[in-house]
Protein backbone atom coordinates (compact mmCIF):
# COMPACT_ATOMS: atom_id res chain seq x y z
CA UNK A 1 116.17 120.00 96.16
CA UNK A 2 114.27 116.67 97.76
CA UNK A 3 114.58 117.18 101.27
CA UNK A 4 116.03 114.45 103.49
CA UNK A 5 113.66 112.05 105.03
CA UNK A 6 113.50 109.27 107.99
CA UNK A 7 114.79 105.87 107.42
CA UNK A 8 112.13 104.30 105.87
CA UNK A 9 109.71 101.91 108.40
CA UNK A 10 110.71 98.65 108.68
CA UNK A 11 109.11 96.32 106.26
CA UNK A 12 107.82 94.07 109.08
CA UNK A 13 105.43 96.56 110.26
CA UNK A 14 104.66 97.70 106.79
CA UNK A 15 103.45 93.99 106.06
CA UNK A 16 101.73 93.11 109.32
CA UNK A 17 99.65 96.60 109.13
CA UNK A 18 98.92 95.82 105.84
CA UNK A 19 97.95 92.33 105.64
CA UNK A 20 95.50 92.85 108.16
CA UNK A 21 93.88 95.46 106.46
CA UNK A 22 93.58 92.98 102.87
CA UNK A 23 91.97 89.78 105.52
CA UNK A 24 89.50 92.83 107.49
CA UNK A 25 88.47 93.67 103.23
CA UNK A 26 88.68 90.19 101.63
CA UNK A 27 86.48 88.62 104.65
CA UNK A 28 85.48 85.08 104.31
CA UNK A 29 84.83 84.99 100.55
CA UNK A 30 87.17 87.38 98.73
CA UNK A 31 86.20 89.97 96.75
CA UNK A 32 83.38 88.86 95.36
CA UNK A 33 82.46 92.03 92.72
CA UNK A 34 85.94 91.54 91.55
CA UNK A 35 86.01 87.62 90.98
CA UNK A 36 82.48 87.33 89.67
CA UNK A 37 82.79 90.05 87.16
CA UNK A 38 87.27 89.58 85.73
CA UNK A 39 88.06 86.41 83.99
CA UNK A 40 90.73 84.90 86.80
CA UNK A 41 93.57 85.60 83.96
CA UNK A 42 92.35 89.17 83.06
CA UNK A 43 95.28 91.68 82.77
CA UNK A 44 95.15 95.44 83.17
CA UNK A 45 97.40 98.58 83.88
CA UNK A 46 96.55 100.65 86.20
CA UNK A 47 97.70 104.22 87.84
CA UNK A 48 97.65 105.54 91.24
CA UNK A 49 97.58 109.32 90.90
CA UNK A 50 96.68 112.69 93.13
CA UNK A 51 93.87 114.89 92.47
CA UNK A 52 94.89 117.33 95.03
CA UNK A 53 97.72 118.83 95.69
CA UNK A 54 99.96 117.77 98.58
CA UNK A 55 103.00 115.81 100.28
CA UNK A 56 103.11 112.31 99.89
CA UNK A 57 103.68 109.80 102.53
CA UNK A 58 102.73 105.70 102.28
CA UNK A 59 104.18 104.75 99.07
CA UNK A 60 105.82 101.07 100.65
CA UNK A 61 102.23 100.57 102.13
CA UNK A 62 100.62 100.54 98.51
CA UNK A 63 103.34 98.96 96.83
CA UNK A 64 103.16 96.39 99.56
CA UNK A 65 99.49 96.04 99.49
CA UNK A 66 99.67 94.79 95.63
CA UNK A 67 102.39 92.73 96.27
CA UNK A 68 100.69 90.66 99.03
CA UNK A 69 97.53 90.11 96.51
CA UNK A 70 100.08 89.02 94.10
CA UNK A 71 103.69 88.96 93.75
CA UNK A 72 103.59 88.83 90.36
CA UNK A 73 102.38 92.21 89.39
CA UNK A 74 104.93 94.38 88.46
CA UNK A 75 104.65 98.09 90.78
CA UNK A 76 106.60 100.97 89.21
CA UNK A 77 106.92 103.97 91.48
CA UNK A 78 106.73 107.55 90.19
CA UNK A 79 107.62 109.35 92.72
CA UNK A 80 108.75 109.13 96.91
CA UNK A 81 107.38 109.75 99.95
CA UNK A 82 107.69 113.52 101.17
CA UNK A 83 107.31 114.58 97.65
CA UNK A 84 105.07 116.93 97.14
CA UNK A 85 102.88 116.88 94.20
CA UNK A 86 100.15 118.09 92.32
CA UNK A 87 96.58 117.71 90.89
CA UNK A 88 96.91 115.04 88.33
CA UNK A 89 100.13 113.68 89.48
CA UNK A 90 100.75 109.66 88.90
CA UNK A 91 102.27 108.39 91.81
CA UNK A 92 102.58 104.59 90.62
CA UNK A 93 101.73 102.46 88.16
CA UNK A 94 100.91 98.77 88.40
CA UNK A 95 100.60 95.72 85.60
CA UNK A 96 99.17 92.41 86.16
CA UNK A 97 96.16 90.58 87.18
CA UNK A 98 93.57 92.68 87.04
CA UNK A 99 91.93 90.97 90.07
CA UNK A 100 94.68 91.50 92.54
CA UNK A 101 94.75 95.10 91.00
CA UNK A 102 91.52 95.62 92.00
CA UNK A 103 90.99 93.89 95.30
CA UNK A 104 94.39 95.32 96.58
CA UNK A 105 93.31 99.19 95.29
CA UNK A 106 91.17 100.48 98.79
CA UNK A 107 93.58 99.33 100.97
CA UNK A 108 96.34 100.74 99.21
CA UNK A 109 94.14 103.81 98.76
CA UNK A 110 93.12 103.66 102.64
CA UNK A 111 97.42 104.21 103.60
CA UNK A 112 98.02 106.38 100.83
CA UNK A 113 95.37 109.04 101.35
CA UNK A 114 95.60 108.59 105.46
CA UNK A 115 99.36 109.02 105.48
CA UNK A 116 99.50 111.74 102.45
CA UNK A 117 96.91 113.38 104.26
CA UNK A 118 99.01 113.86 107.37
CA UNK A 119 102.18 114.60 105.96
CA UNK A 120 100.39 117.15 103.68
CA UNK A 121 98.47 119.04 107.30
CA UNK A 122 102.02 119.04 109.02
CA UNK A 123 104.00 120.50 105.65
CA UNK A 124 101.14 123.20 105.88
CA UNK A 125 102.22 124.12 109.41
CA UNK A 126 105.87 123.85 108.68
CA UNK A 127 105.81 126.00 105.87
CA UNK A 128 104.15 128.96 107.73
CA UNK A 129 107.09 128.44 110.39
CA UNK A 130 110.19 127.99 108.26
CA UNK A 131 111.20 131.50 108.60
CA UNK A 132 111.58 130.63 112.31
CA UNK A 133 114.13 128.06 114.21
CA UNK A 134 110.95 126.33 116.15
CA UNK A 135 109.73 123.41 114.57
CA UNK A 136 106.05 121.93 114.54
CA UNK A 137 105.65 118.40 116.33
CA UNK A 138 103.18 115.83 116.97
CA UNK A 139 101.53 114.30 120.11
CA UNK A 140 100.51 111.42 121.22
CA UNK A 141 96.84 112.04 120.07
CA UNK A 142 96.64 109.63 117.46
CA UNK A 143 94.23 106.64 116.30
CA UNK A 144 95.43 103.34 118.32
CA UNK A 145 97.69 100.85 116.08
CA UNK A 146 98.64 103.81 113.80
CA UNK A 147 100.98 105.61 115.78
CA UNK A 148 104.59 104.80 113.89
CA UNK A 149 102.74 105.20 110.65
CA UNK A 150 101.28 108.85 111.61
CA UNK A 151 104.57 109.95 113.16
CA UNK A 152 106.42 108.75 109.87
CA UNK A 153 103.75 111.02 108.17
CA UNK A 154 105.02 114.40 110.32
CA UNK A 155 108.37 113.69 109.35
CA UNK A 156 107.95 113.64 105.96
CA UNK A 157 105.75 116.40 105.85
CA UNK A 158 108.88 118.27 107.71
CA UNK A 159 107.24 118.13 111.37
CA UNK A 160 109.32 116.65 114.47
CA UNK A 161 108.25 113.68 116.22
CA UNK A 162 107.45 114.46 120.30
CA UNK A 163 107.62 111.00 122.25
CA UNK A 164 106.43 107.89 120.80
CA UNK A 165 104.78 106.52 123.99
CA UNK A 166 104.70 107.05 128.20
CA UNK A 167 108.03 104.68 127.83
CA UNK A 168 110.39 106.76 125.99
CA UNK A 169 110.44 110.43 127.60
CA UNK A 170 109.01 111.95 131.04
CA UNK A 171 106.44 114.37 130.38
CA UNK A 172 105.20 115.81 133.87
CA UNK A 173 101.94 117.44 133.47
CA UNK A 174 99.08 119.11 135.31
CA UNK A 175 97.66 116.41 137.31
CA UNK A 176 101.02 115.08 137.97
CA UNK A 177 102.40 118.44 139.70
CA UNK A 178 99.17 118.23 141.55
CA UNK A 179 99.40 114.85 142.99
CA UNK A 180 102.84 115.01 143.07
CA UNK A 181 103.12 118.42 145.34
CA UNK A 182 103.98 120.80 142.69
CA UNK A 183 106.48 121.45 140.01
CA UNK A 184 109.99 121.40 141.39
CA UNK A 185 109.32 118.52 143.95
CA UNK A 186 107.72 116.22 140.69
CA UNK A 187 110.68 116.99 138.44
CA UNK A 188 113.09 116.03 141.83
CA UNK A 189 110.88 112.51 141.65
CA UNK A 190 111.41 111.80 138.15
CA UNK A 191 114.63 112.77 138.36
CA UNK A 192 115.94 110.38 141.12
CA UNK A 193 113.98 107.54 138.89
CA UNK A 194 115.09 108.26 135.29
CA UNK A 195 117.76 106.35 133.81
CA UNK A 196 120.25 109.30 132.49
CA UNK A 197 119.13 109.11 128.94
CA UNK A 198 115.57 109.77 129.86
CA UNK A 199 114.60 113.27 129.32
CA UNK A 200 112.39 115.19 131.86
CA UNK A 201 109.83 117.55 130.12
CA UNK A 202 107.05 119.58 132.52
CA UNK A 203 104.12 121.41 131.50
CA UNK A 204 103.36 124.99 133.60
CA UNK A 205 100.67 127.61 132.78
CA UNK A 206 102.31 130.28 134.08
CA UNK A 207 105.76 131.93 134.62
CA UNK A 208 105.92 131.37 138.20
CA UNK A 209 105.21 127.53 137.26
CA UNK A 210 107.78 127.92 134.79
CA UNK A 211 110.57 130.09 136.77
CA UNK A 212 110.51 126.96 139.78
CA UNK A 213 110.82 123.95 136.88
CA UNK A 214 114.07 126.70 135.82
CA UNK A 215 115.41 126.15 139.38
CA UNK A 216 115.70 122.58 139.26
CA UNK A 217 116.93 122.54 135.43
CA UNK A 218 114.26 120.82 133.47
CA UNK A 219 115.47 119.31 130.11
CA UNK A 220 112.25 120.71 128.19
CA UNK A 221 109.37 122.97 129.69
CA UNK A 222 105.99 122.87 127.86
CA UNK A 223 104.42 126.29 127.92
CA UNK A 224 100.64 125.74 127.52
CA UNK A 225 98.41 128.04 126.52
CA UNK A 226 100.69 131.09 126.86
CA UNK A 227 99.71 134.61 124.69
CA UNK A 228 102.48 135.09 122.98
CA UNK A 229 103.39 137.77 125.15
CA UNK A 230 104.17 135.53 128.02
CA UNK A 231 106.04 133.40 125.27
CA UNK A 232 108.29 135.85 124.80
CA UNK A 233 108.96 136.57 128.67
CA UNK A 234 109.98 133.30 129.25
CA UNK A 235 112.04 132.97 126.12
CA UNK A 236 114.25 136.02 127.70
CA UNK A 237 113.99 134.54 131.44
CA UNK A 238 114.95 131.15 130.05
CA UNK A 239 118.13 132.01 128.34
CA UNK A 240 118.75 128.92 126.38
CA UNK A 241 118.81 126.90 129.76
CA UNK A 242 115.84 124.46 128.97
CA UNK A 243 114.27 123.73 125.42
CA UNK A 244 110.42 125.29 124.93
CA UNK A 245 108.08 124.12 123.77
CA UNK A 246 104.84 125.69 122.84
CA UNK A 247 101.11 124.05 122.79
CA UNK A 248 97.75 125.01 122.67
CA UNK A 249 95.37 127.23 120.49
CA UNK A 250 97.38 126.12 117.68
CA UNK A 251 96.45 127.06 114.21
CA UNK A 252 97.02 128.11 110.86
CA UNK A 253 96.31 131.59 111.89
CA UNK A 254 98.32 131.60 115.25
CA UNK A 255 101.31 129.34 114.86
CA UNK A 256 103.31 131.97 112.57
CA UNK A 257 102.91 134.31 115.64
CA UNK A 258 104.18 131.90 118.23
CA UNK A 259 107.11 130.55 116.38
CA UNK A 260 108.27 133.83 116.29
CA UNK A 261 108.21 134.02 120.22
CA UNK A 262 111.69 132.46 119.97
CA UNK A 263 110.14 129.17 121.49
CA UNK A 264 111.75 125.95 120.15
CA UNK A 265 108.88 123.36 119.48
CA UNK A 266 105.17 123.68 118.21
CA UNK A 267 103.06 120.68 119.49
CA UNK A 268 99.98 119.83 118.16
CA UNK A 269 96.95 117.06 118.09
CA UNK A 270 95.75 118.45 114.60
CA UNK A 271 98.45 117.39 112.27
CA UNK A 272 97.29 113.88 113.59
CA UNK A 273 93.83 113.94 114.24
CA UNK A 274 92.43 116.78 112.32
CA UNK A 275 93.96 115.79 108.90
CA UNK A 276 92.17 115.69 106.39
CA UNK A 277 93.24 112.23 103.87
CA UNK A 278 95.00 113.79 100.58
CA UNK A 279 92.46 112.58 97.14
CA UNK A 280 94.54 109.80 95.51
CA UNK A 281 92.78 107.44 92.88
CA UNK A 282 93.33 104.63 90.72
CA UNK A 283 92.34 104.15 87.37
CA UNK A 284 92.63 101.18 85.02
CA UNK A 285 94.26 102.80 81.81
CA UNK A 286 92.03 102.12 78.62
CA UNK A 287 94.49 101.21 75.17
């Protein structure tokens, strides 16, 4: 069964991202290759398919590419984002002017195999956990202007989104205890500022870090770079009280081990910055 996804981005950001993208590729003079070798009334049909397998993610930011080179073509998609497919695949196909075809195809490409390529890094981590209750999520390690897009990506390759910027949640860390006097007196601080909706995470590096951010009934404690055996201590110590979350060393070959520690959440940089894009291509389809 399709597994549910996010709401879909809104369409606003979808367009501005990608129009900028088609002026940054089209430059002063268009695409020249294109327009000096197609007849400007040329037709073609054309498919977008994988030659890898993986999760998809960035179908609206293809379809939308075409569609700004020409809202004439006509874009039929084959299959959804967070679908997970395999070598050989077609993901779209598209009918029209060959030279909007074919000046809109990298930039397309560019979203597809970014996006695809994230969501298809986080399902690998998810699916290594799913025998667990904790759940792999991102950071805010990603490239500057792409941050809604990449966190859209997680999701639909099953991962959980952690804050979306320093606006939305309080995350207390290292050099904030330290400036701030240590742990209990910087969660006290953010506290007495928060609105009530605002949720107050702290980072510690050690259980007697962790026991004093306890006393003072932290929302979310961030355990970093814990052995799993000090995982599972402050699983039992915590109780349920606080939610846990987990970072550091995290990899293909050590995640499985600290998802089972009983922690909650799994944050990592990689399924953002370490992804590697997902091989999508278009062809033109010969008759």
């Amino acid at each position: 069964m399709q597994k549910a996804l996010p709401p879909s981005l809104p369409q606003l950001l979808i367009e501005d991202a990608v129009r900028a993208a088609l002026l940054e590729d089209l430059g002063r003079a268009g695409d020249i290759t294109t327009n000096a070798t197609l007849p400007e009334d040329a037709v073609a049909s054309a498919v977008l398919s994988s030659r890898a397998a993986g999760t998809i993610c960035g179908m609206d930011f293809a379809r939308t590419a075409f569609a700004l080179m020409d809202t004439k073509l006509k874009i039929t998609a084959l299959t959804r984002d967070g679908a997970r497919v395999e070598p050989g695949d077609d993901l779209a196909r598209i009918e029209g002017n060959a030279r909007a075809i074919l000046s809109a195809e990298r930039v397309a490409l560019n979203f597809l195999m970014h996006l695809s390529g994230i969501a298809s890094y986080t399902a690998k981590f998810a699916d290594l956990i799913a025998h667990t209750n904790a759940r792999v999520c991102d950071t805010r390690k990603t490239i500057p202007g792409m941050r809604a897009f990449a966190k859209y990506a997680v999701k639909c390759g099953g991962g959980s989104n952690h804050r979306f910027g320093l606006d939305d949640a309080i995350l207390i860390k290292d050099n904030h205890i330290a400036v701030a006097g240590g742990v209990a007196k910087a969660i006290l601080a953010a506290r007495a500022y928060a609105g009530h909706l605002v949720k107050i995470e702290v980072e510690v590096d050690g259980l007697k870090q962790f026991e004093e951010a306890l006393s003072v009934a932290a929302d979310v404690i961030l355990l970093d770079n814990m052995a799993p055996e000090l995982l599972e201590k402050a699983v039992k110590i915590n109780g349920g009280r606080a939610k846990l979350e987990a970072s550091g060393n995290i990899a293909f070959d050590t995640i499985k081990v600290i998802a089972e520690t009983g922690v909650d959440y799994i944050s990592t940089s990689k399924i953002t910055m370490a992804a590697p894009t997902l091989d999508i291509g278009l062809d033109i389809e010969i008759k």
